[in-house]
Protein backbone atom coordinates (compact mmCIF):
# COMPACT_ATOMS: atom_id res chain seq x y z
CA UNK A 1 100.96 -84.74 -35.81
CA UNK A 2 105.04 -85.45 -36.17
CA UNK A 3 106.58 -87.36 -38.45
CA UNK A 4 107.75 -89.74 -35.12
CA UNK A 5 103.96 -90.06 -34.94
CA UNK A 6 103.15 -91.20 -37.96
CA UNK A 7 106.00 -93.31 -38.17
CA UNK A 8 104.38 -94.97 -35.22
CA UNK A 9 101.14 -95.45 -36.87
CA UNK A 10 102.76 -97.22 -39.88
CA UNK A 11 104.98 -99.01 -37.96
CA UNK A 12 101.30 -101.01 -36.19
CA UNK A 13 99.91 -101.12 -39.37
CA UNK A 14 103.35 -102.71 -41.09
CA UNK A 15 103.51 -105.36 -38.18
CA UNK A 16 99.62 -105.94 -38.19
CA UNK A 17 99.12 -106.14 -41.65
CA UNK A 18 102.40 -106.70 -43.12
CA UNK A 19 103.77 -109.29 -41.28
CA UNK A 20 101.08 -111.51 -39.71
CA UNK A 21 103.76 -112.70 -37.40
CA UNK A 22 102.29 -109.75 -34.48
CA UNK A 23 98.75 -111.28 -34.60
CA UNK A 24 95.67 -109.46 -34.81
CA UNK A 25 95.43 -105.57 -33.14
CA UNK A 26 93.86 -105.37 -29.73
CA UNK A 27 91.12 -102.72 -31.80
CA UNK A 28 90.46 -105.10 -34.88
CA UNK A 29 86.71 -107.22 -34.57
CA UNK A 30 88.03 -110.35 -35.58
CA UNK A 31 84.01 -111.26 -35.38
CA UNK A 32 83.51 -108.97 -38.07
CA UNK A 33 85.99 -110.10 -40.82
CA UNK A 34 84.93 -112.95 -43.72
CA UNK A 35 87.50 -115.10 -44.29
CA UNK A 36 89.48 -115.11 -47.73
CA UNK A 37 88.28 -117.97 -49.97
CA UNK A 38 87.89 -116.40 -53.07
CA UNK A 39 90.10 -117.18 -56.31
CA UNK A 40 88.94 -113.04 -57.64
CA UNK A 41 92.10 -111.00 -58.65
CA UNK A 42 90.13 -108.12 -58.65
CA UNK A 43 88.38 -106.05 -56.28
CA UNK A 44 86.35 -102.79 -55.64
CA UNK A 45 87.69 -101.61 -51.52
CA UNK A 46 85.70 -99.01 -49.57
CA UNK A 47 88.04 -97.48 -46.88
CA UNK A 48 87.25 -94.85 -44.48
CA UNK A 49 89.29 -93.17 -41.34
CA UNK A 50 87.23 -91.49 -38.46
CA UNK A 51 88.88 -89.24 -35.79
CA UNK A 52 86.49 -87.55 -33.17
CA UNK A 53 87.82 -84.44 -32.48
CA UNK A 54 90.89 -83.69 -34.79
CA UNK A 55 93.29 -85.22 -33.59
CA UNK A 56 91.51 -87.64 -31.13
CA UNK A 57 90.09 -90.68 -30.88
CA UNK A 58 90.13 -92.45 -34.13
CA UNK A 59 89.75 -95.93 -36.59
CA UNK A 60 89.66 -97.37 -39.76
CA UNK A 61 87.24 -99.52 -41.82
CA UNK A 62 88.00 -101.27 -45.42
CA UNK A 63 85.50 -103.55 -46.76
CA UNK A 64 87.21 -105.30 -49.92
CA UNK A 65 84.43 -106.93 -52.44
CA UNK A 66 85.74 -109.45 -55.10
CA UNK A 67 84.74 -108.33 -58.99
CA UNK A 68 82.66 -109.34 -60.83
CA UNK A 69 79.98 -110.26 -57.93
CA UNK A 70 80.30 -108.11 -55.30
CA UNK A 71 80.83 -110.78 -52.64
CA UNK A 72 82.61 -109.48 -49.35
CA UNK A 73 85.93 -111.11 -48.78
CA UNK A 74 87.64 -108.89 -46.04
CA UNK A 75 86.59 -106.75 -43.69
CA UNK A 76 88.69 -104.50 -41.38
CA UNK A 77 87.06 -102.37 -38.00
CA UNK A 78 90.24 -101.11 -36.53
CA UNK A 79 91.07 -98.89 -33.45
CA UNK A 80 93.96 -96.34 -34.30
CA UNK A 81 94.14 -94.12 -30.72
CA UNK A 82 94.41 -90.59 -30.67
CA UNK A 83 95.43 -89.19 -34.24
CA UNK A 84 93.86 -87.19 -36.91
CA UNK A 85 91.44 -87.43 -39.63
CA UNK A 86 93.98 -87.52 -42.22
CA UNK A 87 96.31 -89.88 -40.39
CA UNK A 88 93.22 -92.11 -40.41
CA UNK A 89 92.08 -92.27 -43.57
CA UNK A 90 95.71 -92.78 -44.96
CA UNK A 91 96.21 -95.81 -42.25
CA UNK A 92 92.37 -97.49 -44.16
CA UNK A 93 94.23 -97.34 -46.90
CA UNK A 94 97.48 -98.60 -46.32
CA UNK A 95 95.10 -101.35 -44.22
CA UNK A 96 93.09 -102.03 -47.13
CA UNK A 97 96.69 -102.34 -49.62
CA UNK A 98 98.27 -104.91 -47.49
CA UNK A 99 94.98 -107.05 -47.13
CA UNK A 100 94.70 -106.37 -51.18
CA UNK A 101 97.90 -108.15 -51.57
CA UNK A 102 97.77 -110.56 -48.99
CA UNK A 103 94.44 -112.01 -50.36
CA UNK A 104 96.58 -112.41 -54.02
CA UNK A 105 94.10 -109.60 -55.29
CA UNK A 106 96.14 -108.10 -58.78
CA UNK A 107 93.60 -105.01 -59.86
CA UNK A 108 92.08 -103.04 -57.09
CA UNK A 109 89.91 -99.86 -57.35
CA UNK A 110 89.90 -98.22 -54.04
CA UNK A 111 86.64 -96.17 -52.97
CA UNK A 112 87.07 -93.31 -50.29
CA UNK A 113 85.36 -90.10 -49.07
CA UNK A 114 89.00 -88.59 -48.59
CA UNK A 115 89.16 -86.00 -51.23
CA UNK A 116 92.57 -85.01 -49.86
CA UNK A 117 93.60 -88.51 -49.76
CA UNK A 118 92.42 -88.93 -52.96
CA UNK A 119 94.56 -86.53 -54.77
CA UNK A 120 96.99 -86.79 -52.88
CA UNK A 121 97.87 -90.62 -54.21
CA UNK A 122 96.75 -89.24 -57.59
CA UNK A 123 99.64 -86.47 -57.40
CA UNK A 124 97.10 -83.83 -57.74
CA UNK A 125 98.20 -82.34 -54.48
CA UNK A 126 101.17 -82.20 -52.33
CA UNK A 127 101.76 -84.05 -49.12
CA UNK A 128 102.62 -80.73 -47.55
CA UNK A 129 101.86 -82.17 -44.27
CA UNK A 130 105.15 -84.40 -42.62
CA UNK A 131 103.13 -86.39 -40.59
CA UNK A 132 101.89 -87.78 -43.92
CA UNK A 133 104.65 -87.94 -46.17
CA UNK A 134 105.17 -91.50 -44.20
CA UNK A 135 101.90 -92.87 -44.66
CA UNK A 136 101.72 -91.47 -48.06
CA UNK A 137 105.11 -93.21 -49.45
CA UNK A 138 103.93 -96.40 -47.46
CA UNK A 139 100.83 -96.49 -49.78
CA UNK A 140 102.83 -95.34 -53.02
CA UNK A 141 104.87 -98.25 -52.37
CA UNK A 142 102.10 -100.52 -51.77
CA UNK A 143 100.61 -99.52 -54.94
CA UNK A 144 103.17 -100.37 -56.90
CA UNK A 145 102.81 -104.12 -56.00
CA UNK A 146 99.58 -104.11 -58.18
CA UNK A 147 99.07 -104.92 -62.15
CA UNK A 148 96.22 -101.71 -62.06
CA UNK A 149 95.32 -99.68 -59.08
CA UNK A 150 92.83 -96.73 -59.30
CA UNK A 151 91.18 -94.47 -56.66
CA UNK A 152 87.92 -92.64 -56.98
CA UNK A 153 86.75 -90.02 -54.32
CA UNK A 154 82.90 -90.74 -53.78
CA UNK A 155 80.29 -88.64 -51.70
CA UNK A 156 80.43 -89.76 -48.07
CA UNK A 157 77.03 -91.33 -48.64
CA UNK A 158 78.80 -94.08 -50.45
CA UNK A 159 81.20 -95.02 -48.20
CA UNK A 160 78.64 -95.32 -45.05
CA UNK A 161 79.21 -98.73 -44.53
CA UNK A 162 83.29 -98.26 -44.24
CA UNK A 163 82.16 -95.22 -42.28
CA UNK A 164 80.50 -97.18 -39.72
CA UNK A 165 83.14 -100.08 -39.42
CA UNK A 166 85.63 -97.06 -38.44
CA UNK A 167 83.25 -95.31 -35.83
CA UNK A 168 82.69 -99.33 -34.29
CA UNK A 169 86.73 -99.13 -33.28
CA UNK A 170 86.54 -95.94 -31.46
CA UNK A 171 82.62 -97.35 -30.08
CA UNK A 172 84.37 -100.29 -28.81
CA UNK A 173 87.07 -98.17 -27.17
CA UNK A 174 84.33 -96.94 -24.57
């Protein structure tokens, strides 16, 4: 992937999620999502990115649960295109970030099956990749918008349920 194509990437997520004003993606289940009435601050977010073949088809799924409680407030089954794994699970992110924020949510702790991701946004690892370094400053930059932010990597059994939400974009693509 170029940098031109992930600059493309977070350019639909920016005018999806960002901005509101571009309306809901043609790949997003709009069935699926719970609407936002909670008054939490805080929230535990699963995201995962799924690309079949790498790159190929791909999407996202966050699932954003107010704390304490548990109680789904957002949920996000998106349809990226053709990209790669990594492209994906960096656009669930930056997906789940801008929902974060736009629900008023302050302290987030982010769940994901990404370990690259994962230490990437801890600064463990270098974005070596320049198709990332995009997404990856997108989400530093988001991150900075809340009082506490943390990210865990968790076994892929974990994150099934984000999992599935991503693999229901590229279904519905069929």
């Amino acid at each position: 992937m170029t940098a031109d194509q992930a600059r493309s990437i977070l350019a639909s997520l920016i005018a999806v999620q960002g901005h509101g004003a571009a309306g809901p993606e043609p790949g997003d289940r709009p069935g699926r999502s719970v609407p936002a009435a909670s008054t939490a601050v805080e929230a535990t977010i699963n995201v995962d990115g799924a690309s079949r073949g790498n790159p190929g088809k791909a999407g996202l799924g966050v699932i954003i649960r107010e704390e304490p409680g548990g109680r789904v407030v957002r949920k996000i089954s998106r349809y990226l295109g053709e990209t790669t794994n990594n492209v994906a699970e960096y656009s669930a992110l930056i997906a789940a970030l801008e929902a974060a924020r736009e629900l008023g949510l302050r302290r987030i702790r982010v769940l994901a099956d990404s370990e690259l991701m994962v230490r990437q946004i801890k600064g463990l690892y270098k974005v070596r990749n320049e198709g990332l370094r995009p997404l990856h400053a997108r989400a530093a930059a988001l991150i900075k918008s809340f009082d506490r932010f943390e990210i865990r990597h968790v076994p892929r059994g974990r994150n099934s349920e984000a999992d599935a939400m991503a693999n229901a974009a590229i279904d519905a693509r069929k």
